[in-house]
C-alpha atoms as a PDB file:
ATOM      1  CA  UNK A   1       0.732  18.862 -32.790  1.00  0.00           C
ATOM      2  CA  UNK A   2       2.083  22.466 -32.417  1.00  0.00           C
ATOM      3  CA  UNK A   3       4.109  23.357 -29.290  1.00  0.00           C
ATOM      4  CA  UNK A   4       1.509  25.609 -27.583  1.00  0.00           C
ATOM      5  CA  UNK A   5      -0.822  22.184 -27.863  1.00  0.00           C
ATOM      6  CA  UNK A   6       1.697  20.058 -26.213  1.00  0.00           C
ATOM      7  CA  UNK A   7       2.470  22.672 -23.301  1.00  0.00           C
ATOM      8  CA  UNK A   8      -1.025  22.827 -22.697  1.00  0.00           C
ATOM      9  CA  UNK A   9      -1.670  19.035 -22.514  1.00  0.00           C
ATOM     10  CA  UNK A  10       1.471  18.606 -20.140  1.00  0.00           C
ATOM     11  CA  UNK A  11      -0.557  21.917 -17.916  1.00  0.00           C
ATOM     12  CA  UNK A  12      -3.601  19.593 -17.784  1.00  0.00           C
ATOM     13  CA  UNK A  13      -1.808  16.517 -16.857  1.00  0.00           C
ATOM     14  CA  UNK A  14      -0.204  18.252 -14.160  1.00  0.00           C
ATOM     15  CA  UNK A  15      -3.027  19.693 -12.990  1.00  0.00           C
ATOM     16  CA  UNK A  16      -4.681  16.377 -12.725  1.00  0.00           C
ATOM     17  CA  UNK A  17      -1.831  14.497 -10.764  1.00  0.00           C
ATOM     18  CA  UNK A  18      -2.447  17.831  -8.281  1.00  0.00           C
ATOM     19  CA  UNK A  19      -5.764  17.128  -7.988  1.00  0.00           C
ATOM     20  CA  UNK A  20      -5.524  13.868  -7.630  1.00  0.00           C
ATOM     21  CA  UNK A  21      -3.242  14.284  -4.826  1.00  0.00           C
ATOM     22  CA  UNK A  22      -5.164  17.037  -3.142  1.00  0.00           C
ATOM     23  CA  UNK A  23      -8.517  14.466  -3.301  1.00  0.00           C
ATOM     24  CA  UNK A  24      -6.043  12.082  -1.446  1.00  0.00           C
ATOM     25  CA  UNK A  25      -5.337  14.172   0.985  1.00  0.00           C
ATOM     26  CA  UNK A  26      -8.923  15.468   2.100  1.00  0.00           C
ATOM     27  CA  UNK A  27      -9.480  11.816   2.237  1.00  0.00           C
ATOM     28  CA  UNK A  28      -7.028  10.365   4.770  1.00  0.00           C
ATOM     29  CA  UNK A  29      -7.803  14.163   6.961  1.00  0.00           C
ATOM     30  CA  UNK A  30     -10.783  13.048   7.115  1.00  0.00           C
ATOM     31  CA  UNK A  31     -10.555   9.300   7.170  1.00  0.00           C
ATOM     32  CA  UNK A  32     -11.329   7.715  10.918  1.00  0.00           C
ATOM     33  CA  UNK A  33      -8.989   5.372  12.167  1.00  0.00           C
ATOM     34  CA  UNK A  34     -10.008   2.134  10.706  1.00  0.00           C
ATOM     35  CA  UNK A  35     -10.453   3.538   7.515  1.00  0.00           C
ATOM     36  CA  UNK A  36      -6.571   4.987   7.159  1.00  0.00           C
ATOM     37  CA  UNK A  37      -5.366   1.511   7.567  1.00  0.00           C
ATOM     38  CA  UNK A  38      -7.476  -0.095   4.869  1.00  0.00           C
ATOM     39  CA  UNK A  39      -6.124   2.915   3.078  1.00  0.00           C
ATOM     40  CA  UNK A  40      -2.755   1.365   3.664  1.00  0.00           C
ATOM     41  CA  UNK A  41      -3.490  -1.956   2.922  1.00  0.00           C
ATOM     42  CA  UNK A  42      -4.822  -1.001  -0.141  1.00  0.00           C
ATOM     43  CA  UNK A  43      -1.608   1.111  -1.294  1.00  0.00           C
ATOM     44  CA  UNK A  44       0.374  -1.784   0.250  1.00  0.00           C
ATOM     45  CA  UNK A  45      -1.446  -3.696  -2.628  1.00  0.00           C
ATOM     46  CA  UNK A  46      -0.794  -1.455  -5.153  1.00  0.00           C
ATOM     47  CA  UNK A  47       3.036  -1.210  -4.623  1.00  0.00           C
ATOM     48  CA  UNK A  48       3.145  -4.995  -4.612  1.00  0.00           C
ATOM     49  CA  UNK A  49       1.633  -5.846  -7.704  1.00  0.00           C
ATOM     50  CA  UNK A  50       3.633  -3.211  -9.008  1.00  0.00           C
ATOM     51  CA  UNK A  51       6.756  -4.903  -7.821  1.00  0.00           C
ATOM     52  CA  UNK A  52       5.288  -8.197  -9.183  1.00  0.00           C
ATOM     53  CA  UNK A  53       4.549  -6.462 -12.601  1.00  0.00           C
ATOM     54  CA  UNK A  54       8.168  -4.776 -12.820  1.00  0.00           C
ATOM     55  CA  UNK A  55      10.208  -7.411 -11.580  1.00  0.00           C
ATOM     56  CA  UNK A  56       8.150  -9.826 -14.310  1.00  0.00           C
ATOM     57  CA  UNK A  57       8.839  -7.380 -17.093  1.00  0.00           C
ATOM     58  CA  UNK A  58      12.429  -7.074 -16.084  1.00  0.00           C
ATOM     59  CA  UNK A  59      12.458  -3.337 -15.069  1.00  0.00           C
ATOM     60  CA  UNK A  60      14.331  -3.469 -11.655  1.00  0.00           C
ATOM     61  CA  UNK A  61      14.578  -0.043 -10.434  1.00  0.00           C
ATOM     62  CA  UNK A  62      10.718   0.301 -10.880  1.00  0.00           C
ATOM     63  CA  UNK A  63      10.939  -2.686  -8.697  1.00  0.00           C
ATOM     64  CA  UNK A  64      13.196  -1.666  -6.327  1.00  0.00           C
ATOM     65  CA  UNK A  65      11.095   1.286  -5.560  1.00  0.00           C
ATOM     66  CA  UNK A  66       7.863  -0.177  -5.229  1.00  0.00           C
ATOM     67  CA  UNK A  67       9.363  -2.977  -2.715  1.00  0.00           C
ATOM     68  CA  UNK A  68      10.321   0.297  -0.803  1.00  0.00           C
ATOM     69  CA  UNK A  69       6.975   1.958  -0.509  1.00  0.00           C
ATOM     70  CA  UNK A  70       5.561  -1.061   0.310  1.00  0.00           C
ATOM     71  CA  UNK A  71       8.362  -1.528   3.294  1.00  0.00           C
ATOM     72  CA  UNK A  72       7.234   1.797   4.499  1.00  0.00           C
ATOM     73  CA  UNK A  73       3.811   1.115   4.888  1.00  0.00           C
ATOM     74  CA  UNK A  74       4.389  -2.451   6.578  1.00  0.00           C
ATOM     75  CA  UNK A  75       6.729  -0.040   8.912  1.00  0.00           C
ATOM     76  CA  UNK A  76       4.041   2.554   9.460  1.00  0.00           C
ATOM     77  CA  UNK A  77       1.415  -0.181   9.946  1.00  0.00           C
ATOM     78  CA  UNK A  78       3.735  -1.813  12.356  1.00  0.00           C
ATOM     79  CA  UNK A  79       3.997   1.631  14.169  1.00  0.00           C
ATOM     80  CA  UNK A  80       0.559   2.311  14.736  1.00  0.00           C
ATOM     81  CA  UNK A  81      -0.275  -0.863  16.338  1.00  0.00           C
ATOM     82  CA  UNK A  82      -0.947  -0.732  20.000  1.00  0.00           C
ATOM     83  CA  UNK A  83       1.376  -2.880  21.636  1.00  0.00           C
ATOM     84  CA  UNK A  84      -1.152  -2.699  24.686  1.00  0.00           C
ATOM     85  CA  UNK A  85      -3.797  -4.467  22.386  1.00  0.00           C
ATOM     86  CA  UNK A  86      -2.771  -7.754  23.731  1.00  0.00           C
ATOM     87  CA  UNK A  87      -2.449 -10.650  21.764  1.00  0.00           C
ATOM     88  CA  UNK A  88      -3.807  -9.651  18.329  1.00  0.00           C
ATOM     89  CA  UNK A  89      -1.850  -6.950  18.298  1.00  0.00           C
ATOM     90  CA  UNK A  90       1.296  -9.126  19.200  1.00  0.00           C
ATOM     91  CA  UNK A  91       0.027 -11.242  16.166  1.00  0.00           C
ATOM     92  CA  UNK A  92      -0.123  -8.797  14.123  1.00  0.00           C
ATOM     93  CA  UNK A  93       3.415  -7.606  14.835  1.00  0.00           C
ATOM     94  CA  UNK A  94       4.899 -10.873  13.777  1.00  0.00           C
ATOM     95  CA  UNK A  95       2.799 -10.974  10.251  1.00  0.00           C
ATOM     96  CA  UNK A  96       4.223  -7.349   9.927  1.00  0.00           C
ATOM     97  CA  UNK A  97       7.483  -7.989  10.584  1.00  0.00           C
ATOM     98  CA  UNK A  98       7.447 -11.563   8.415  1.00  0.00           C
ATOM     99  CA  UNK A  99       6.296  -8.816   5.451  1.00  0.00           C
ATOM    100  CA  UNK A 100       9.151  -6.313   6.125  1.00  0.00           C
ATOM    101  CA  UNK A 101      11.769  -9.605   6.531  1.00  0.00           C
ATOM    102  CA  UNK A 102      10.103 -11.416   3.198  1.00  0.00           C
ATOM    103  CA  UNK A 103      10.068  -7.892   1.063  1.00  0.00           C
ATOM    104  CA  UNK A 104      13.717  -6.570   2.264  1.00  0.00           C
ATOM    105  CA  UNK A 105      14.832 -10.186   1.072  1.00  0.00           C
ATOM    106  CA  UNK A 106      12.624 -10.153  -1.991  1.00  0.00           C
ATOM    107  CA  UNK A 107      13.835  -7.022  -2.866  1.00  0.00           C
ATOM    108  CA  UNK A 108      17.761  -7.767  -2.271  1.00  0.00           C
ATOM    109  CA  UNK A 109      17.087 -11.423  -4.986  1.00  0.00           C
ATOM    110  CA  UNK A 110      14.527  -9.681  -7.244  1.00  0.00           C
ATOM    111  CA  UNK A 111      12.708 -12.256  -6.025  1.00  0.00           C
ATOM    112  CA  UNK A 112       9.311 -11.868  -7.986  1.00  0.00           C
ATOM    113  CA  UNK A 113       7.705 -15.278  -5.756  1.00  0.00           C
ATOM    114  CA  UNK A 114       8.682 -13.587  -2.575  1.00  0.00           C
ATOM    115  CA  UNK A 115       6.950 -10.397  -3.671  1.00  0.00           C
ATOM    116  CA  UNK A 116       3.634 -13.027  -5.001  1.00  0.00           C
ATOM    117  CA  UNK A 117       3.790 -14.209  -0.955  1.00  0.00           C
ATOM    118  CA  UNK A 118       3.568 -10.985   0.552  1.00  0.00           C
ATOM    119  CA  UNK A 119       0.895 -10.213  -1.846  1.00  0.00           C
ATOM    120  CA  UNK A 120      -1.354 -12.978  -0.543  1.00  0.00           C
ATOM    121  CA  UNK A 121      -0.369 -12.227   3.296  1.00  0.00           C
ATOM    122  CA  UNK A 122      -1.652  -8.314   2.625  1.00  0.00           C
ATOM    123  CA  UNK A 123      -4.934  -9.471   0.638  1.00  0.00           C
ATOM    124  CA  UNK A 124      -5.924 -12.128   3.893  1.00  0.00           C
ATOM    125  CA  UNK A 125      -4.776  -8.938   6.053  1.00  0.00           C
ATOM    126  CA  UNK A 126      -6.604  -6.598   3.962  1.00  0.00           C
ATOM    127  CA  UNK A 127      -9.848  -8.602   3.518  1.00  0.00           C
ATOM    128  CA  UNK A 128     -10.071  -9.614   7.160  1.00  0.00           C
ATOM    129  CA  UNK A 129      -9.897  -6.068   8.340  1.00  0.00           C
ATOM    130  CA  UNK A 130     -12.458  -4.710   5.681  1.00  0.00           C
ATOM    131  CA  UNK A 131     -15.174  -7.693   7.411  1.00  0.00           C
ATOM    132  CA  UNK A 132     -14.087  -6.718  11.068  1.00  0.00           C
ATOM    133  CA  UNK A 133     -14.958  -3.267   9.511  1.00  0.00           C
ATOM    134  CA  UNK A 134     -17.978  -3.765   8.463  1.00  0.00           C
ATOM    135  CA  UNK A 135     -18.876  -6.506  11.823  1.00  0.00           C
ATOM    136  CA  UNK A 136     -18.362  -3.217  13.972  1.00  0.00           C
ATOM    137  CA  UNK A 137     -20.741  -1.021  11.776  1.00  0.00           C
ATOM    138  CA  UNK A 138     -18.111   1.017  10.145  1.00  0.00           C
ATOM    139  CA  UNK A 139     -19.538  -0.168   6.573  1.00  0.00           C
ATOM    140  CA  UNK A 140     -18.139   2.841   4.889  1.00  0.00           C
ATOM    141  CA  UNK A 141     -14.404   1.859   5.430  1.00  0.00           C
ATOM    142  CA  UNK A 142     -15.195  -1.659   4.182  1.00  0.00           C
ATOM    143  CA  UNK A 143     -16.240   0.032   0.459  1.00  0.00           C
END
């Protein structure tokens, strides 16, 4: 493959990963409020099985960093609770703050079971607030 071919391959990947952000961005402007935080259980998800995946495959700063996205969006779901919400919102505190205790520890062992746990935790989380989703009529955050 001649130079000019490879440049313009590494152009269209580019490209893509920019569009593929900007698409991401249009969508959580416009997402409503129920929506954004299936939106972060589902990337919550995604940096846990990642951490799973890396951790299984031996490749601990891959790890590492996925354990720390995920922390950050078990801290920003933590922070957007409404602490006036009364006692669901009090439960949900403590499941948050189990997740951020479990993956800071699972992170510190490279602890690949602790990582496993908080997986299941986020997919009863997840799942629960895509039915409540769709119970209150908001069908198109449960898709």
């Amino acid at each position: 493959m001649s130079q000019g071919a490879v440049l313009e391959r590494q152009r269209q990947g580019v490209q893509g990963v920019a569009a593929q952000g900007r698409y991401l961005e249009v969508q959580v402007a416009t997402a409503r409020p129920e929506q954004l935080i299936l939106m972060c259980f589902d990337g919550l998800l995604g940096f846990l099985r990642r951490a799973e995946e890396a951790l299984g495959g031996g490749r601990r700063p891959e790890a590492h960093e996925a354990m720390v996205r995920a922390q950050a969006i078990v801290a920003e779901l933590r922070a957007s609770l409404r602490t006036d919400a009364g006692e669901v919102a009090a439960h949900l505190d403590r499941i948050y703050e189990f997740l951020q205790n479990h993956l800071v520890e699972a992170n510190i062992r490279k602890d690949r079971q602790r990582v496993g746990e908080a997986r299941l935790v986020t997919e009863a989380l997840r799942d629960a607030w895509a039915d409540l989703c769709r119970q209150v009529g908001a069908v198109a955050c449960a898709r």
